[in-house]
N, C-alpha and C. Protein backbone atom coordinates (compact mmCIF):
# COMPACT_ATOMS: atom_id res chain seq x y z
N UNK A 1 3.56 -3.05 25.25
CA UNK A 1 4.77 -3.42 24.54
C UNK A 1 5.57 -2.19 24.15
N UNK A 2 4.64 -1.00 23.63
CA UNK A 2 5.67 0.17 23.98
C UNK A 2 6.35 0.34 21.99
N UNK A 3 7.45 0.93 21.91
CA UNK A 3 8.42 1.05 20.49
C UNK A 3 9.40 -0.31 20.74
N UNK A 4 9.47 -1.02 19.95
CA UNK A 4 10.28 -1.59 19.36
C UNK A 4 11.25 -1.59 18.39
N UNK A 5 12.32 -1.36 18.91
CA UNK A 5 13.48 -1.14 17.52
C UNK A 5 14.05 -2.26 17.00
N UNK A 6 15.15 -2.91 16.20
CA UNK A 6 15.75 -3.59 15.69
C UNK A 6 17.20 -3.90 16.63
N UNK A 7 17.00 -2.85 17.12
CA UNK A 7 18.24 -2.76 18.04
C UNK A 7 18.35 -3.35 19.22
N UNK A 8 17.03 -3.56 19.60
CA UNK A 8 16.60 -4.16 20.63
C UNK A 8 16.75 -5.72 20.69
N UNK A 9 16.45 -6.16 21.73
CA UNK A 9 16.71 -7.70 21.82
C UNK A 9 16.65 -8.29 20.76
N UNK A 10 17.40 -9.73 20.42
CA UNK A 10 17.52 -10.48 18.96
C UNK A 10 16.28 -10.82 18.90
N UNK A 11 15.97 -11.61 20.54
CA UNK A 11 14.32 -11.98 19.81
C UNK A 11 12.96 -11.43 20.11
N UNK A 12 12.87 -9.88 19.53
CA UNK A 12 11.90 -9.27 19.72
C UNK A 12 11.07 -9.66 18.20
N UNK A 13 9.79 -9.47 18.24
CA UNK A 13 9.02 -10.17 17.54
C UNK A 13 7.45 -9.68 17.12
N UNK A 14 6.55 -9.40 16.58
CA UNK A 14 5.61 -8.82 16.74
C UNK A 14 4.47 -9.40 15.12
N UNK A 15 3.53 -9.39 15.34
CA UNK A 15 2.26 -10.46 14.50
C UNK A 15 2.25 -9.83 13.67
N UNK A 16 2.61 -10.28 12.06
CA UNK A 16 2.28 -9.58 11.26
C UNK A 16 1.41 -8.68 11.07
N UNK A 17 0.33 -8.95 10.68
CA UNK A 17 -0.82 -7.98 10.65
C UNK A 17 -0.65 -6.39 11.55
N UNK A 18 -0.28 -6.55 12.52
CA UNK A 18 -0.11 -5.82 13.79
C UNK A 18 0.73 -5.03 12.98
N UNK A 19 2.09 -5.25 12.87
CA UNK A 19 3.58 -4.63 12.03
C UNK A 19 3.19 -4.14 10.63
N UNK A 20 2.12 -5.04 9.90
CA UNK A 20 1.45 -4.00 8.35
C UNK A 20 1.31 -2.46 9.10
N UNK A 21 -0.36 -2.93 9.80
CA UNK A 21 -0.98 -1.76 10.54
C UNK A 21 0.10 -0.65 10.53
N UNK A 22 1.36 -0.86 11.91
CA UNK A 22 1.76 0.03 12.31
C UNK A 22 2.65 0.89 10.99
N UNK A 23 3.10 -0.34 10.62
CA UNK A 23 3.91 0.39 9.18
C UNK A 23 3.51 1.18 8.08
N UNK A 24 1.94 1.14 8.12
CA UNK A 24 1.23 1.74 7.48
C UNK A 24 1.23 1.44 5.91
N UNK A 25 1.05 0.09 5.57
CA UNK A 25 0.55 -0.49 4.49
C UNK A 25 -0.70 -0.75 3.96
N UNK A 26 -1.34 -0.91 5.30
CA UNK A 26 -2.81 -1.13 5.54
C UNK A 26 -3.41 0.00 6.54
N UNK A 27 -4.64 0.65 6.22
CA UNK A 27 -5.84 1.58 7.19
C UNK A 27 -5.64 1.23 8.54
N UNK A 28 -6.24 0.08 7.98
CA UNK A 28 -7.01 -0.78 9.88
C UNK A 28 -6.17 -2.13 9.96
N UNK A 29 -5.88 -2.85 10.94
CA UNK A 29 -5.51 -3.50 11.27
C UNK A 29 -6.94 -4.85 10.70
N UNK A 30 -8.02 -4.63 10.46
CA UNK A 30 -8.69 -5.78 9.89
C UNK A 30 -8.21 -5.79 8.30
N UNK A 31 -8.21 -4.62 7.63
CA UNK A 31 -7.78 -4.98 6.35
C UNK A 31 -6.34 -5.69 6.01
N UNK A 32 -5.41 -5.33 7.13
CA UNK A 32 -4.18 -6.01 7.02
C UNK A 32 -4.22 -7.56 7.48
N UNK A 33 -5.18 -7.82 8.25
CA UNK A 33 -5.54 -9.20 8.73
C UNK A 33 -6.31 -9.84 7.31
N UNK A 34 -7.14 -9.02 6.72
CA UNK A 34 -7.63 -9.75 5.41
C UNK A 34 -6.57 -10.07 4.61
N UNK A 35 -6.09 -9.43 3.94
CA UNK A 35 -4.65 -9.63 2.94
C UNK A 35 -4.10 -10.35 3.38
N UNK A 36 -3.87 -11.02 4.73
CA UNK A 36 -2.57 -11.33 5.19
C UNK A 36 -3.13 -13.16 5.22
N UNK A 37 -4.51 -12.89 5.17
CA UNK A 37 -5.19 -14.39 4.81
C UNK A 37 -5.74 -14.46 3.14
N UNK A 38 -5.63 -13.40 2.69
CA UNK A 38 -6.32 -13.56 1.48
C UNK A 38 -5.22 -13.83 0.71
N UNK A 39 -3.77 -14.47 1.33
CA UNK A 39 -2.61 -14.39 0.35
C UNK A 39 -1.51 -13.20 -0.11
N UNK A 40 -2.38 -12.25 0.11
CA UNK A 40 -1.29 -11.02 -0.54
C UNK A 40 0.08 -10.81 0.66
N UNK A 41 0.54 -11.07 1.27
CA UNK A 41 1.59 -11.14 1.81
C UNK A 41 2.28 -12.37 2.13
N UNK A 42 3.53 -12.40 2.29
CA UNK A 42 4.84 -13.40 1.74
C UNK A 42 5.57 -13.01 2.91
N UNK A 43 6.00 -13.67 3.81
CA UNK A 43 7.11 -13.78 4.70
C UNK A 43 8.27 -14.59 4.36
N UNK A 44 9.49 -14.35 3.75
CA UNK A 44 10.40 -15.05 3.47
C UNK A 44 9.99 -15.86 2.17
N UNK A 45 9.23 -15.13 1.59
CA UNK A 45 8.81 -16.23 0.22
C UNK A 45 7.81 -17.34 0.55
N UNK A 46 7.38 -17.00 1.86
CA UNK A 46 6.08 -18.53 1.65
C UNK A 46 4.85 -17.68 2.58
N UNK A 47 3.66 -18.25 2.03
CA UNK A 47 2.21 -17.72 2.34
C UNK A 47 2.30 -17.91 4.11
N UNK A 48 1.52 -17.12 4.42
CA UNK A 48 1.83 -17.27 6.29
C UNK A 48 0.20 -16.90 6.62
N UNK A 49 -0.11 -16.76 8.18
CA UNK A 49 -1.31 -16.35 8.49
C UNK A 49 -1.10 -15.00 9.26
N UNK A 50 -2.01 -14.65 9.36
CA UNK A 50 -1.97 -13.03 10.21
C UNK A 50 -1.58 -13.22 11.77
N UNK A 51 -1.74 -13.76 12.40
CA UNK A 51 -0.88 -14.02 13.65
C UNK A 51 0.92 -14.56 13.21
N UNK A 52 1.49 -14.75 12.55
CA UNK A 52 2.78 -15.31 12.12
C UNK A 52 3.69 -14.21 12.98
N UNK A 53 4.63 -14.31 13.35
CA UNK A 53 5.88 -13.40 13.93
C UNK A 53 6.87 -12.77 13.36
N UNK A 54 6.81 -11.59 12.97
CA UNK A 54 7.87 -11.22 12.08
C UNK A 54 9.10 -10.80 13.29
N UNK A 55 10.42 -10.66 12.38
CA UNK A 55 11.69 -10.25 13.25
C UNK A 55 12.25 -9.42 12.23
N UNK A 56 13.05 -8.35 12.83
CA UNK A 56 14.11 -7.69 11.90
C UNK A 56 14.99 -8.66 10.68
N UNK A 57 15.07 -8.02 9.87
CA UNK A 57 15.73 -9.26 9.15
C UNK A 57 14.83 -9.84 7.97
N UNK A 58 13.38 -10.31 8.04
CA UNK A 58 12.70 -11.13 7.13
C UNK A 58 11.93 -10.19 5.88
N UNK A 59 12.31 -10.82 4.92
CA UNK A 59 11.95 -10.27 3.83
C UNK A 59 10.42 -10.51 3.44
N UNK A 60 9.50 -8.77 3.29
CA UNK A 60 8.01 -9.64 2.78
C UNK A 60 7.87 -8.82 1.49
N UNK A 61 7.31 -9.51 1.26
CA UNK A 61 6.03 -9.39 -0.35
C UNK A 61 4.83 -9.04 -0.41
N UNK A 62 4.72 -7.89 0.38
CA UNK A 62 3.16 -6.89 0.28
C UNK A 62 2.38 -6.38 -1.26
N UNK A 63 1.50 -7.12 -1.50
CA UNK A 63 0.55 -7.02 -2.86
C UNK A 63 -0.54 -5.99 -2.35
N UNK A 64 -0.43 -4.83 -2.45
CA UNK A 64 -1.66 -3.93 -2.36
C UNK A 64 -2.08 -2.78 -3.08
N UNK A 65 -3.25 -3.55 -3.66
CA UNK A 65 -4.19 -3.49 -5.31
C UNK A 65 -3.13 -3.59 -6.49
N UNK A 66 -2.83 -2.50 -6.64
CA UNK A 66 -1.76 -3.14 -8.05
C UNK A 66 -0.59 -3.08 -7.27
N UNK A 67 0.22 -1.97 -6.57
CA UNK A 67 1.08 -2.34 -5.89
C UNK A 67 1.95 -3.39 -5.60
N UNK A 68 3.21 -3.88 -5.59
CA UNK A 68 4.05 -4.83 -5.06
C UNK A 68 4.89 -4.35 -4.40
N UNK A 69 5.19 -4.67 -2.99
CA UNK A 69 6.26 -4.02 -2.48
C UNK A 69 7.38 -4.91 -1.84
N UNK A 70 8.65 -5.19 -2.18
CA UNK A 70 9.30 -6.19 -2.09
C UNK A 70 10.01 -5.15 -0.48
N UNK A 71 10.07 -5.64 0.69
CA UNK A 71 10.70 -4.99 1.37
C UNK A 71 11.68 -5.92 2.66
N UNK A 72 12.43 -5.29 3.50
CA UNK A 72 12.96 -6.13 4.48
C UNK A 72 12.32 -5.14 5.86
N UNK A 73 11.99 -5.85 6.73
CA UNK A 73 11.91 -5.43 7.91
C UNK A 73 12.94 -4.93 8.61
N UNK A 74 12.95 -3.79 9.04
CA UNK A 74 14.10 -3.18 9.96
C UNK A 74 14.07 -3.08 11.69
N UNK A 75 12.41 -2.47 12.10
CA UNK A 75 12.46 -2.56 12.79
C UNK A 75 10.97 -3.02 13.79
N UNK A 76 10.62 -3.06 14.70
CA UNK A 76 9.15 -3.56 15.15
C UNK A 76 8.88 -2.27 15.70
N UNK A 77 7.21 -2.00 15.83
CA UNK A 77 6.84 -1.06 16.62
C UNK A 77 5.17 -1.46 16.66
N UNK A 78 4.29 -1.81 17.91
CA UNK A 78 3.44 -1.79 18.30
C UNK A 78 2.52 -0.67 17.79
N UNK A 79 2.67 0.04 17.99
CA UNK A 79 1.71 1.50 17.67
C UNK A 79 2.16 1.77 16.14
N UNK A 80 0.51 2.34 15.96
CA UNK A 80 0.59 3.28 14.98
C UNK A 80 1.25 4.76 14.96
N UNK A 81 2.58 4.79 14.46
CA UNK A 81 2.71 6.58 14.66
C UNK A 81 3.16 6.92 12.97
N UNK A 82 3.13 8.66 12.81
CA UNK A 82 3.52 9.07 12.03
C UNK A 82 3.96 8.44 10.73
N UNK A 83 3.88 8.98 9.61
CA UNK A 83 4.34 7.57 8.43
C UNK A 83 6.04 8.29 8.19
N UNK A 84 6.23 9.30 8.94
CA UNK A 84 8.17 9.70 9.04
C UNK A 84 8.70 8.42 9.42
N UNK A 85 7.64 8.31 10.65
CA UNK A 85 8.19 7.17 11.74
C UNK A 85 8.35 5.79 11.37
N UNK A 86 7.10 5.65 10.46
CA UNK A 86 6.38 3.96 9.91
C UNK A 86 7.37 3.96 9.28
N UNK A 87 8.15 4.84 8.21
CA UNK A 87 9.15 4.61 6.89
C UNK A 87 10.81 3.73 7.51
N UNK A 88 10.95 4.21 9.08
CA UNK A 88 11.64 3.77 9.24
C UNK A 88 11.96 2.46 9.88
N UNK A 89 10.17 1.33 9.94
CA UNK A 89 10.12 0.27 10.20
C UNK A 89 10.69 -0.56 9.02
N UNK A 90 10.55 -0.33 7.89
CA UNK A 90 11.66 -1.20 6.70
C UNK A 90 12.34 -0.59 5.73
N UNK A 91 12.96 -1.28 4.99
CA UNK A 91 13.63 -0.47 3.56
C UNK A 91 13.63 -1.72 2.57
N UNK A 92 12.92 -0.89 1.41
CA UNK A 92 12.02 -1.37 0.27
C UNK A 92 13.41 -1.43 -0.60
N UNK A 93 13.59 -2.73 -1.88
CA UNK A 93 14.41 -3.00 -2.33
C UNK A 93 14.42 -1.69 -3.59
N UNK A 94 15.22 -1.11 -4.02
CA UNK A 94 15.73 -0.71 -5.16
C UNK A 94 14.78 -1.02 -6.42
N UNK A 95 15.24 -2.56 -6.68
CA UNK A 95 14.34 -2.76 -7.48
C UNK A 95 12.63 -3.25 -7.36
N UNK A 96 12.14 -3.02 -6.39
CA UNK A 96 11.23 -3.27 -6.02
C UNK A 96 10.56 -1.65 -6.06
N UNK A 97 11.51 -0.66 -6.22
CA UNK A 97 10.74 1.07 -6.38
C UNK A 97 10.98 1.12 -7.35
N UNK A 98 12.05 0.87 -8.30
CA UNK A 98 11.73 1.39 -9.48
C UNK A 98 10.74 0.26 -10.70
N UNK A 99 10.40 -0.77 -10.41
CA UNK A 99 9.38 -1.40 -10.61
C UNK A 99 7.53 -0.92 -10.47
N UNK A 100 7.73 -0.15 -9.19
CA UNK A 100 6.23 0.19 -8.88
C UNK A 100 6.25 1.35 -9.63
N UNK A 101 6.92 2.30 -9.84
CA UNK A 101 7.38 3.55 -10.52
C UNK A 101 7.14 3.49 -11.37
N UNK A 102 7.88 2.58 -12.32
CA UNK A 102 7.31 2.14 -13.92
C UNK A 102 5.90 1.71 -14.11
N UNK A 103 5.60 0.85 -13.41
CA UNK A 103 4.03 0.53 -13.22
C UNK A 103 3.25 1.12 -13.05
N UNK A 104 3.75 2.40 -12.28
CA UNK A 104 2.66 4.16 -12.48
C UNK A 104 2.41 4.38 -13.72
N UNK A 105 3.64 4.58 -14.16
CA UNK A 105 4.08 5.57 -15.26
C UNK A 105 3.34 4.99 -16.51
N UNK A 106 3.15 3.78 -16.51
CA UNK A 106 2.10 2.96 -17.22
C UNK A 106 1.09 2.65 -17.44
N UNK A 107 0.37 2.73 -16.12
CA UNK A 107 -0.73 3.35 -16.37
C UNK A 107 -1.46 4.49 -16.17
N UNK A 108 -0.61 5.67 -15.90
CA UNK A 108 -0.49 6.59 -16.45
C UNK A 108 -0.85 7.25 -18.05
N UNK A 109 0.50 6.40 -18.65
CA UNK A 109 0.32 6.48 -19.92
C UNK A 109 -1.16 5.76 -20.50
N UNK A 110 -1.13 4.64 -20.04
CA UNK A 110 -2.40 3.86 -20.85
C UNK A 110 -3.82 5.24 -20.05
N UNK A 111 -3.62 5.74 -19.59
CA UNK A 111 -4.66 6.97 -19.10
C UNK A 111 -5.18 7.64 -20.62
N UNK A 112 -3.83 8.31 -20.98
CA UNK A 112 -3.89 8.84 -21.66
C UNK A 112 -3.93 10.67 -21.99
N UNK A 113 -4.27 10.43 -20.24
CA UNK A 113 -4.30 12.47 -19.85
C UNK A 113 -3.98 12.72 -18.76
N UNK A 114 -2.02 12.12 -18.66
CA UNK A 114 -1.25 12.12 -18.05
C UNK A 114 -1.95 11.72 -16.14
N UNK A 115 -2.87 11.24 -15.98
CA UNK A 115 -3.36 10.89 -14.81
C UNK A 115 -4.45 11.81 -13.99
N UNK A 116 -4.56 12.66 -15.10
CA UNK A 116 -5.82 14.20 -14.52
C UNK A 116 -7.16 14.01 -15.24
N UNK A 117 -7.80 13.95 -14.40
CA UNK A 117 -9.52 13.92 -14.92
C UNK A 117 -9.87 15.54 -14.65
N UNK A 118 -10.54 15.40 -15.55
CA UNK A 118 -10.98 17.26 -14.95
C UNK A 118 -12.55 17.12 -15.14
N UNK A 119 -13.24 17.78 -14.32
CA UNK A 119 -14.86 17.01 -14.36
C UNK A 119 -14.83 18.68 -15.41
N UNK A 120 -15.95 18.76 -15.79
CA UNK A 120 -16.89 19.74 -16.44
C UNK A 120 -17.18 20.99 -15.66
N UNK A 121 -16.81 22.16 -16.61
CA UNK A 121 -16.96 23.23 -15.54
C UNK A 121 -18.45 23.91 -16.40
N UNK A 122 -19.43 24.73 -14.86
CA UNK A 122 -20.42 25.50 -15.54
C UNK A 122 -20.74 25.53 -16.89
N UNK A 123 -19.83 26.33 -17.72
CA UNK A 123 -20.60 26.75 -19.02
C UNK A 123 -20.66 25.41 -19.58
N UNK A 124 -19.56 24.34 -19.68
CA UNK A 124 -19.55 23.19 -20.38
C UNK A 124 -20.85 22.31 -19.74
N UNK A 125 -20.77 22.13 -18.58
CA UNK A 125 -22.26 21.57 -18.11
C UNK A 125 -23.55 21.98 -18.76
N UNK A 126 -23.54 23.80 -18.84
CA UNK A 126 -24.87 23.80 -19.66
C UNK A 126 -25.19 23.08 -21.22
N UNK A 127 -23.57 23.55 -21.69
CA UNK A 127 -23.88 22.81 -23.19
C UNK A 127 -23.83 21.21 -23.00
N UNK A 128 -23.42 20.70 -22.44
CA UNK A 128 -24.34 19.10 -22.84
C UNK A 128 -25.52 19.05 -22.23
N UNK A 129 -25.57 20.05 -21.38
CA UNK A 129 -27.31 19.49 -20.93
C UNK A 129 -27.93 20.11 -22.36
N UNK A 130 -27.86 21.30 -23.05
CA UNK A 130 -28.86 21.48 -24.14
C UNK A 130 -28.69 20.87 -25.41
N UNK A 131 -27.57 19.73 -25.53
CA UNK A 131 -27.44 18.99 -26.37
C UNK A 131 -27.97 17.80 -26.20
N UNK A 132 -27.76 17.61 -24.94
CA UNK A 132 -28.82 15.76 -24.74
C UNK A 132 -30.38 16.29 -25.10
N UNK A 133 -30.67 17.63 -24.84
CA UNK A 133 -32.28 17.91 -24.61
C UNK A 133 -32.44 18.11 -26.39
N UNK A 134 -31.65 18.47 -26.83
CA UNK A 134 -31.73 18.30 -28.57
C UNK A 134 -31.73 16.84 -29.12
N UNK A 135 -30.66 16.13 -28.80
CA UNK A 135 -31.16 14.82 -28.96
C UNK A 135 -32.28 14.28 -28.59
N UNK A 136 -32.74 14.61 -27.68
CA UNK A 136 -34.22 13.72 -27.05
C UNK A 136 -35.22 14.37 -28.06
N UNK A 137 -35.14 14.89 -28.99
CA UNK A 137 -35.98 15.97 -29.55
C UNK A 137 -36.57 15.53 -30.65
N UNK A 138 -35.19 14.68 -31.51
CA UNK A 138 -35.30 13.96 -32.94
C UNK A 138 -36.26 12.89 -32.71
């Protein structure tokens, strides 16, 4: 089947799941086949199956983990390439980015340490190890 553009014939067409994959929403093409039966995706506002046909033009509703991504399809492409390339298979609504944005930034905040874990370095490792070994002591 080769690249598929938008530009291309009216009725070019390609299986959902397939068009996640290439767009790079999903790893593997099985995890995009799971979601795509487990409900988390919306073609035009109604639940579909992983074989369904998308076309330039149809609006989906990708749920992945907290994620929502309200987007329109622009263009089809068979293969997996580059995510320069994948970005230019749709364009994500406005308010559909600054929605996920805020939803960072939130839990972010509910983090509490701006989104950075810092594990324990050397010297701090020794002192709780000789503090648990003091506790075990009492």
């Amino acid at each position: 089947m080769g690249h598929v553009t938008a530009a291309a014939s009216g009725d070019a067409a390609l299986r959902l799941d397939k068009w996640l994959w290439a767009a790079r929403f999903f790893k593997t093409r099985v995890l995009a086949t799971e979601a795509v039966a487990g409900g988390k995706v919306h073609v035009n506002g109604d639940r579909c199956k992983p074989a369904r046909r998308v076309h330039p033009g149809d609006r989906l509703t990708v749920h992945r983990g907290e994620e929502v991504f309200d987007i329109e399809v622009l263009g089809l492409n068979d293969k997996r390439r580059p995510a320069s390339e994948a970005q230019l298979l749709y364009a994500e609504t406005a308010d559909s980015v600054a929605r996920r944005e805020a939803e960072a930034e939130r839990r972010r905040q509910q983090r509490g340490d701006g989104g950075r874990t810092r594990r324990p370095d050397k010297r701090e490792r020794r002192h709780i190890r000789r503090f648990i070994r003091k506790e075990g002591e009492t």
